[in-house]
C-alpha atoms as a PDB file:
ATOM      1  CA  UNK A   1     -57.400  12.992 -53.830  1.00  0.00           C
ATOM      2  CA  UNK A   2     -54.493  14.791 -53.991  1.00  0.00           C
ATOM      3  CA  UNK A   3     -55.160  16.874 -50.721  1.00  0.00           C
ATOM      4  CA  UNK A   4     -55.833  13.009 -49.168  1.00  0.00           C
ATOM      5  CA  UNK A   5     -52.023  11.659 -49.868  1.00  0.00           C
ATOM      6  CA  UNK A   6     -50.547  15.051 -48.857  1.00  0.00           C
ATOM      7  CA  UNK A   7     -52.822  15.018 -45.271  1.00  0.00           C
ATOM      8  CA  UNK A   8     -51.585  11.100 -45.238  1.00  0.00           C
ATOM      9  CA  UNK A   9     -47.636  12.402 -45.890  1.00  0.00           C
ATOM     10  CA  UNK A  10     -48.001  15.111 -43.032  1.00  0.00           C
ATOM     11  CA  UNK A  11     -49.771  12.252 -40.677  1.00  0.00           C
ATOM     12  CA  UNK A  12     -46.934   9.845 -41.587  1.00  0.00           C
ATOM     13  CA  UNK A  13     -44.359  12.499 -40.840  1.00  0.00           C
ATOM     14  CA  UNK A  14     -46.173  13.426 -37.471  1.00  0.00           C
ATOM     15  CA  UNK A  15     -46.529   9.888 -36.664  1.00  0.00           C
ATOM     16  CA  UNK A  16     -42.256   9.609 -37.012  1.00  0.00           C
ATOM     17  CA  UNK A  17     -41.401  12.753 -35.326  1.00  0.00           C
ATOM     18  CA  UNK A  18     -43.516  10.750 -32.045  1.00  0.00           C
ATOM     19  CA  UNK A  19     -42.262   7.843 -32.568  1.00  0.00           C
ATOM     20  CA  UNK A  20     -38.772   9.802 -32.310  1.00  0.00           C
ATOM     21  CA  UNK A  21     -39.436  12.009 -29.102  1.00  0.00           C
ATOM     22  CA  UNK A  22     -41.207   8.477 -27.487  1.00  0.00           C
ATOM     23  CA  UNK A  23     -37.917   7.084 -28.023  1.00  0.00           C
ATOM     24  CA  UNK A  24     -35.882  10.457 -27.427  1.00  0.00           C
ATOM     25  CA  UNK A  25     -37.906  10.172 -23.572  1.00  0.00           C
ATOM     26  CA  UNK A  26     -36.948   6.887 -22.804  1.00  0.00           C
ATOM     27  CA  UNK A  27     -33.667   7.667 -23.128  1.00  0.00           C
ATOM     28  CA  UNK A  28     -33.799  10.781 -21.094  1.00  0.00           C
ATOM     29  CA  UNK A  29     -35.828   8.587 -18.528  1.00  0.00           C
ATOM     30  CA  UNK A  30     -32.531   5.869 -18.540  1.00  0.00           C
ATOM     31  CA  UNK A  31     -29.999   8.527 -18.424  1.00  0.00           C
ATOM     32  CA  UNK A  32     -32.209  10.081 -15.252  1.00  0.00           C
ATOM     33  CA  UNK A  33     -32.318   7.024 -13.985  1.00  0.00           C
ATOM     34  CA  UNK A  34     -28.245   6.354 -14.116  1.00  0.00           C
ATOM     35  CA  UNK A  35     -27.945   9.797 -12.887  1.00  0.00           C
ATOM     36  CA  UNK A  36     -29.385   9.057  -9.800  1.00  0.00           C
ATOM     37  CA  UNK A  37     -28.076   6.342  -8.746  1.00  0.00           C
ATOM     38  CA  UNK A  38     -24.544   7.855  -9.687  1.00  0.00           C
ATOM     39  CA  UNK A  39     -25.590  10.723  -7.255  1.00  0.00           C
ATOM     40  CA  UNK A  40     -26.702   7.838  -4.672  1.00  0.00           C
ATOM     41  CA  UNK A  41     -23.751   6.295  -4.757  1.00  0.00           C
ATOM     42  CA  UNK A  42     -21.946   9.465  -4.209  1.00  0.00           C
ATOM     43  CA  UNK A  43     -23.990  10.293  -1.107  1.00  0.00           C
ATOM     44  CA  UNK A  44     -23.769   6.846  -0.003  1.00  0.00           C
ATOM     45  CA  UNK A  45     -19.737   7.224  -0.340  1.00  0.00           C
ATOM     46  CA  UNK A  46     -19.737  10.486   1.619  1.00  0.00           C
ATOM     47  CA  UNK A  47     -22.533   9.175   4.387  1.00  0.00           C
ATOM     48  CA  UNK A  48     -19.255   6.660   5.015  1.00  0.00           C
ATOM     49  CA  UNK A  49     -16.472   9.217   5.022  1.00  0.00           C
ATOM     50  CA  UNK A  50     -18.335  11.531   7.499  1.00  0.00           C
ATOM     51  CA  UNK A  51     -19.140   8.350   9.305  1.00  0.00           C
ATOM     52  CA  UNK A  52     -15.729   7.051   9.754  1.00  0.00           C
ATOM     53  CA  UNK A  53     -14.033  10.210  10.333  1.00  0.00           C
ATOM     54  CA  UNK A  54     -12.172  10.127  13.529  1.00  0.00           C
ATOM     55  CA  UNK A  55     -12.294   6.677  14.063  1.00  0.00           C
ATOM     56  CA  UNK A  56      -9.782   4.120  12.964  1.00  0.00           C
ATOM     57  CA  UNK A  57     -10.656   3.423  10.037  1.00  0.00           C
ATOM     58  CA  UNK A  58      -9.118   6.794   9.368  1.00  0.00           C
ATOM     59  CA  UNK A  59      -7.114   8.010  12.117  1.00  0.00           C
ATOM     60  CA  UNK A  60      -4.415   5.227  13.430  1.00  0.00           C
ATOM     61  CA  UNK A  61      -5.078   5.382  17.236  1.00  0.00           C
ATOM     62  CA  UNK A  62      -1.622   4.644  18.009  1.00  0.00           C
ATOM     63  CA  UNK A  63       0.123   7.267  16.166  1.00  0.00           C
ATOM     64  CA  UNK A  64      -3.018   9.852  15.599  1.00  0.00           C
ATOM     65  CA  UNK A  65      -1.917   9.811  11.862  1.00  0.00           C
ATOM     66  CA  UNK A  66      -3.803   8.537   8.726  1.00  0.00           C
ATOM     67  CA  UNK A  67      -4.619   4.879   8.651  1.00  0.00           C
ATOM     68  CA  UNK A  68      -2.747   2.785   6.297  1.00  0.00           C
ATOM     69  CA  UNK A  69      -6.243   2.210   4.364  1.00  0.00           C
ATOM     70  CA  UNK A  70      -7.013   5.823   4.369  1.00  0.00           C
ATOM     71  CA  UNK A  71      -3.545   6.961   3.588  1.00  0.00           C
ATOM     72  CA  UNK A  72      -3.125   4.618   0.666  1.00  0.00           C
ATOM     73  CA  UNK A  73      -6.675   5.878  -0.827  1.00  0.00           C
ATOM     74  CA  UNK A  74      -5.500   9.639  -0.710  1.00  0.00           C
ATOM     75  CA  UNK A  75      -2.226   8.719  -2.587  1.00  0.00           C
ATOM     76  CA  UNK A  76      -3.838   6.611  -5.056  1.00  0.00           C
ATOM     77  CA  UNK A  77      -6.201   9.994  -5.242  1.00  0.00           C
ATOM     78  CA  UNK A  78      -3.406  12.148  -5.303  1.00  0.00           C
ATOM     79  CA  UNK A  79      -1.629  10.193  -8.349  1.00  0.00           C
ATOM     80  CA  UNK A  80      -4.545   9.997 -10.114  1.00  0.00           C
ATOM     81  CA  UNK A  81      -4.960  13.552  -9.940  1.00  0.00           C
ATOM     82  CA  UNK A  82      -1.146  14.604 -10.379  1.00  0.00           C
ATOM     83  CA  UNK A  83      -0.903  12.443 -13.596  1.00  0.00           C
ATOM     84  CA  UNK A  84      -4.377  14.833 -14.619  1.00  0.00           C
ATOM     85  CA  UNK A  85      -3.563  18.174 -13.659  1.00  0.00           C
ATOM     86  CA  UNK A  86      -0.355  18.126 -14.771  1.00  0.00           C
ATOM     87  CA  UNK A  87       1.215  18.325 -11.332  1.00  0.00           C
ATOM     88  CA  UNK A  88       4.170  17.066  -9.322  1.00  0.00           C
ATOM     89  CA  UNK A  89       4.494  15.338  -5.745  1.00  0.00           C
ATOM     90  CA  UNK A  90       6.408  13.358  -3.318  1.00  0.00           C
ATOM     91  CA  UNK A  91       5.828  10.363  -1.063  1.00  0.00           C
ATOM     92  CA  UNK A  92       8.714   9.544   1.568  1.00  0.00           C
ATOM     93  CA  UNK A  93       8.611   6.829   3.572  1.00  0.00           C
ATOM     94  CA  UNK A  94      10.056   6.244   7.087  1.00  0.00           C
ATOM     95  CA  UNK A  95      10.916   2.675   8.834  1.00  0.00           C
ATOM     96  CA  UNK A  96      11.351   2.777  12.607  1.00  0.00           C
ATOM     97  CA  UNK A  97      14.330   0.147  13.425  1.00  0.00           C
ATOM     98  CA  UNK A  98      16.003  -0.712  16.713  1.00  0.00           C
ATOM     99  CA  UNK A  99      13.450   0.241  19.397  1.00  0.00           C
ATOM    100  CA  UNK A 100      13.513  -2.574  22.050  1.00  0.00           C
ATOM    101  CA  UNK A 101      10.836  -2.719  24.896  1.00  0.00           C
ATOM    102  CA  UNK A 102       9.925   1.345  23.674  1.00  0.00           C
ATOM    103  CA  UNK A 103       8.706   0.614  20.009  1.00  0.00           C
ATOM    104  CA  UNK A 104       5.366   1.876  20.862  1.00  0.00           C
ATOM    105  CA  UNK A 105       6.797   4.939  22.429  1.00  0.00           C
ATOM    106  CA  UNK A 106       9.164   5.803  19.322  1.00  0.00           C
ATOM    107  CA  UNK A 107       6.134   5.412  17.067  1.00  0.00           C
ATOM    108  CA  UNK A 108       3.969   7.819  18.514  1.00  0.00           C
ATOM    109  CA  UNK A 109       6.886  10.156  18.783  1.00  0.00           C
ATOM    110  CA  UNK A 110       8.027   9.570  14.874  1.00  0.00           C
ATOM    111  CA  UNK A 111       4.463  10.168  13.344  1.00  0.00           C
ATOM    112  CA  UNK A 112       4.555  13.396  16.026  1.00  0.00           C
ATOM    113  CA  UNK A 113       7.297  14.533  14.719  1.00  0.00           C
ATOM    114  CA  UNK A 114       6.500  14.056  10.854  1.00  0.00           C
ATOM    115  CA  UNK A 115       2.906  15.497  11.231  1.00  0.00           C
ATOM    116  CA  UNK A 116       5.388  18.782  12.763  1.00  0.00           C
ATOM    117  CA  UNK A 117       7.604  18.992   9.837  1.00  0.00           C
ATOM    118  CA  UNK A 118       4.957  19.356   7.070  1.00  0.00           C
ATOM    119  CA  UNK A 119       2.270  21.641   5.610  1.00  0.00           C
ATOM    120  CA  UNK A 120      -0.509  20.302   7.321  1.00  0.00           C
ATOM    121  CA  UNK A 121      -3.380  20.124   5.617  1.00  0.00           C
ATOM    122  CA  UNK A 122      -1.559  20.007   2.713  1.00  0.00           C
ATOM    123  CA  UNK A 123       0.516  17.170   3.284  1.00  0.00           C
ATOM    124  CA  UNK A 124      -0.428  13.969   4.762  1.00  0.00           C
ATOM    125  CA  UNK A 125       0.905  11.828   7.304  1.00  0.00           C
ATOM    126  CA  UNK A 126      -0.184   8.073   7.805  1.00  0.00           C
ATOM    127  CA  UNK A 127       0.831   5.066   8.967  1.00  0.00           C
ATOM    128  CA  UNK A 128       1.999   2.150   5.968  1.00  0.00           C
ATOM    129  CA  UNK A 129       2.897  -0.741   8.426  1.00  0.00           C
ATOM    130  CA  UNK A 130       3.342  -1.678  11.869  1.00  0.00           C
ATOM    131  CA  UNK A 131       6.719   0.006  12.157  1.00  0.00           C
ATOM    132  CA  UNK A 132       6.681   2.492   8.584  1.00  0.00           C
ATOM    133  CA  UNK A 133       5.041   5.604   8.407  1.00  0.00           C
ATOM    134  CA  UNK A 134       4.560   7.613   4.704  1.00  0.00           C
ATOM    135  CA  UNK A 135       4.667  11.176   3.848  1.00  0.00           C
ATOM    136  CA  UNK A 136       2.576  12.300   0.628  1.00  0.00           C
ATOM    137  CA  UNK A 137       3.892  15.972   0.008  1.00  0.00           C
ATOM    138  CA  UNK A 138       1.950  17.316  -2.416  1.00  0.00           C
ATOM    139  CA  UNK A 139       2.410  20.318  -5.120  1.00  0.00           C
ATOM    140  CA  UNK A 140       6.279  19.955  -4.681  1.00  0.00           C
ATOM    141  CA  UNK A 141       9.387  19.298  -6.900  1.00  0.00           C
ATOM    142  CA  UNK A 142      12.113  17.145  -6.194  1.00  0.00           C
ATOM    143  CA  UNK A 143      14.570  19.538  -4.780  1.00  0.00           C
ATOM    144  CA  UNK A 144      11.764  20.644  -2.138  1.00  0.00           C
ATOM    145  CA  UNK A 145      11.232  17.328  -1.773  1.00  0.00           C
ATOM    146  CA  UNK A 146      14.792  16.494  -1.012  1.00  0.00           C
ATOM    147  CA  UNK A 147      15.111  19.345   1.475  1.00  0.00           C
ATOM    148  CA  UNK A 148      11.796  18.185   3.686  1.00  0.00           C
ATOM    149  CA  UNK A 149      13.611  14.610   3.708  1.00  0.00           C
ATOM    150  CA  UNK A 150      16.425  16.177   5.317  1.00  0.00           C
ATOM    151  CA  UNK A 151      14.689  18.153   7.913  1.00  0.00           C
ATOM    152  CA  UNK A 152      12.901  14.765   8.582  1.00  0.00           C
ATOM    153  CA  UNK A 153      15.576  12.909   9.562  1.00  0.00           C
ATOM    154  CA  UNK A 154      17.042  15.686  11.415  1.00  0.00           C
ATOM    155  CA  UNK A 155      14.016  16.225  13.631  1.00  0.00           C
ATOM    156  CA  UNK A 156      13.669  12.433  14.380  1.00  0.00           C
ATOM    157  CA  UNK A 157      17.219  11.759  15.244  1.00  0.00           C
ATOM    158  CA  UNK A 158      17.514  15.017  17.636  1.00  0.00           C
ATOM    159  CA  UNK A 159      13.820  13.915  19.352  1.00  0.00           C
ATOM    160  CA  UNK A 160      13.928   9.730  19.346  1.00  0.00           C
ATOM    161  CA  UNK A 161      16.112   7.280  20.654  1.00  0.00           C
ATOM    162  CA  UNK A 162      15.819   5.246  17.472  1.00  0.00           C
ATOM    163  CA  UNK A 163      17.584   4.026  14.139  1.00  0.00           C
ATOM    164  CA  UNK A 164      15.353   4.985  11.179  1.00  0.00           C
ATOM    165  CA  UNK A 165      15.512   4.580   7.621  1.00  0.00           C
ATOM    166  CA  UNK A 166      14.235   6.900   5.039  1.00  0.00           C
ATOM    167  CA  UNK A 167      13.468   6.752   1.273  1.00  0.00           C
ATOM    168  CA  UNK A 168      11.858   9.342  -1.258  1.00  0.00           C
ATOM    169  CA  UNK A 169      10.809   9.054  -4.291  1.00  0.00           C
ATOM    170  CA  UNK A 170       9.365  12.327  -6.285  1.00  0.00           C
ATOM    171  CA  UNK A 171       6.578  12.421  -9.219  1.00  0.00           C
ATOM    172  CA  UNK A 172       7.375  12.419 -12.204  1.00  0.00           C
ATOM    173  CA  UNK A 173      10.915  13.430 -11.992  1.00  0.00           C
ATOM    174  CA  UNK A 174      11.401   9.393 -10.223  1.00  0.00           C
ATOM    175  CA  UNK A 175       9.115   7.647 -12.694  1.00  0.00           C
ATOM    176  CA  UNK A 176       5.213   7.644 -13.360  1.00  0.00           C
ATOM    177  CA  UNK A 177       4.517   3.936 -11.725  1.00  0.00           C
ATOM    178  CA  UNK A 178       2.930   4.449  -8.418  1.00  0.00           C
ATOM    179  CA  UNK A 179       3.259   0.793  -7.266  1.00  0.00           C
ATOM    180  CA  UNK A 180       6.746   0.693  -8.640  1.00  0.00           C
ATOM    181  CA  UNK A 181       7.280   3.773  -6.073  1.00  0.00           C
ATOM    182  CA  UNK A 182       5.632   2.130  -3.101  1.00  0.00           C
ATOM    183  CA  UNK A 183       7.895  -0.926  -3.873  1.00  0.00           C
ATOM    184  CA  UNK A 184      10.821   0.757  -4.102  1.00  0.00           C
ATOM    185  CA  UNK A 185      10.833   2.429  -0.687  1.00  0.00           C
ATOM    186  CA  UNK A 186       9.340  -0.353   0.775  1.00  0.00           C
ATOM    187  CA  UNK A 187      12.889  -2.067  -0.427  1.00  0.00           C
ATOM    188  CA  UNK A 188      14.800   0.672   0.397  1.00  0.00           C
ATOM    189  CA  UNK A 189      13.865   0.793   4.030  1.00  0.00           C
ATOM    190  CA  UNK A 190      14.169  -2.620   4.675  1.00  0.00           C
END
């Protein structure tokens, strides 16, 4: 009898540690199931980047600089990963005033001009509105950041036949907020 209940105790033991791997497989089947369409998604995202590279969704065809969509996804990136990583950048933004009948003309030539006067690939040039560009300097400190402003306005007033204003503002020595930033400028250069 006794050999009965302690066969019964090792079946009732056996029978929990299956019932605990059954349920320990479902959830392994779930999470493989999340898993892939997490990596589905991601391949679905990066079928649409390679897809719209080149054309306007990412390069402006006026200016052959970033988009304003694209442009305002790498900052958002950017911030994102700057508030992370413990790191600092700038974004500078430049308004083209005063053009006349040559607005198109002094467009082109600006975002020229600012795609010249920083570290591509590093930094990024795109357009923010029909007559603003933005700058997103990355990996730099305010001082730098200062400097390239300088050199920007320089270049553009030597090369274009234009009034321009310019505003900076420089992570996280300027704040933390990006949307306070982009508002900021945006007021700046009006």
């Amino acid at each position: 009898m006794e050999e009965r209940e302690e066969l019964l105790k090792k079946i009732k033991v056996l029978e929990d540690q299956l019932e605990y791997y059954r349920a320990r497989d479902a959830q392994m089947e779930q999470m493989i199931q999340e898993y892939n369409q997490f990596i589905k998604k991601q391949f679905e995202l990066y079928d649409d980047f390679v897809k719209d590279i080149g054309t306007s969704r990412i390069i402006d065809p006026l200016t052959r600089v970033y988009s304003t969509e694209h442009i305002n996804r790498l900052i958002a990136y950017y911030h994102q990963k700057a508030f992370e990583e413990n790191r600092s950048y700038a974004i500078i933004m430049v308004r083209l005033l005063d053009c006349n009948d040559q607005f198109e003309k002094h467009l082109s030539s600006v975002g020229k001009i600012l795609k010249s006067t920083v570290r591509v690939p590093m930094d990024s040039v795109g357009r923010f509105s029909e007559d603003s560009f933005v700058v997103l300097l990355t990996d730099v400190k305010k001082d730098i950041a200062t400097k390239v402003v300088e050199r920007v306005d320089r270049s553009i007033k030597s090369s274009v036949e234009a009034y321009v204003k310019i505003a900076f503002r420089s992570y996280p020595d300027d704040g933390e907020n990006l949307e306070q930033f982009i508002k900021d400028m945006s007021q700046e250069v009006s």
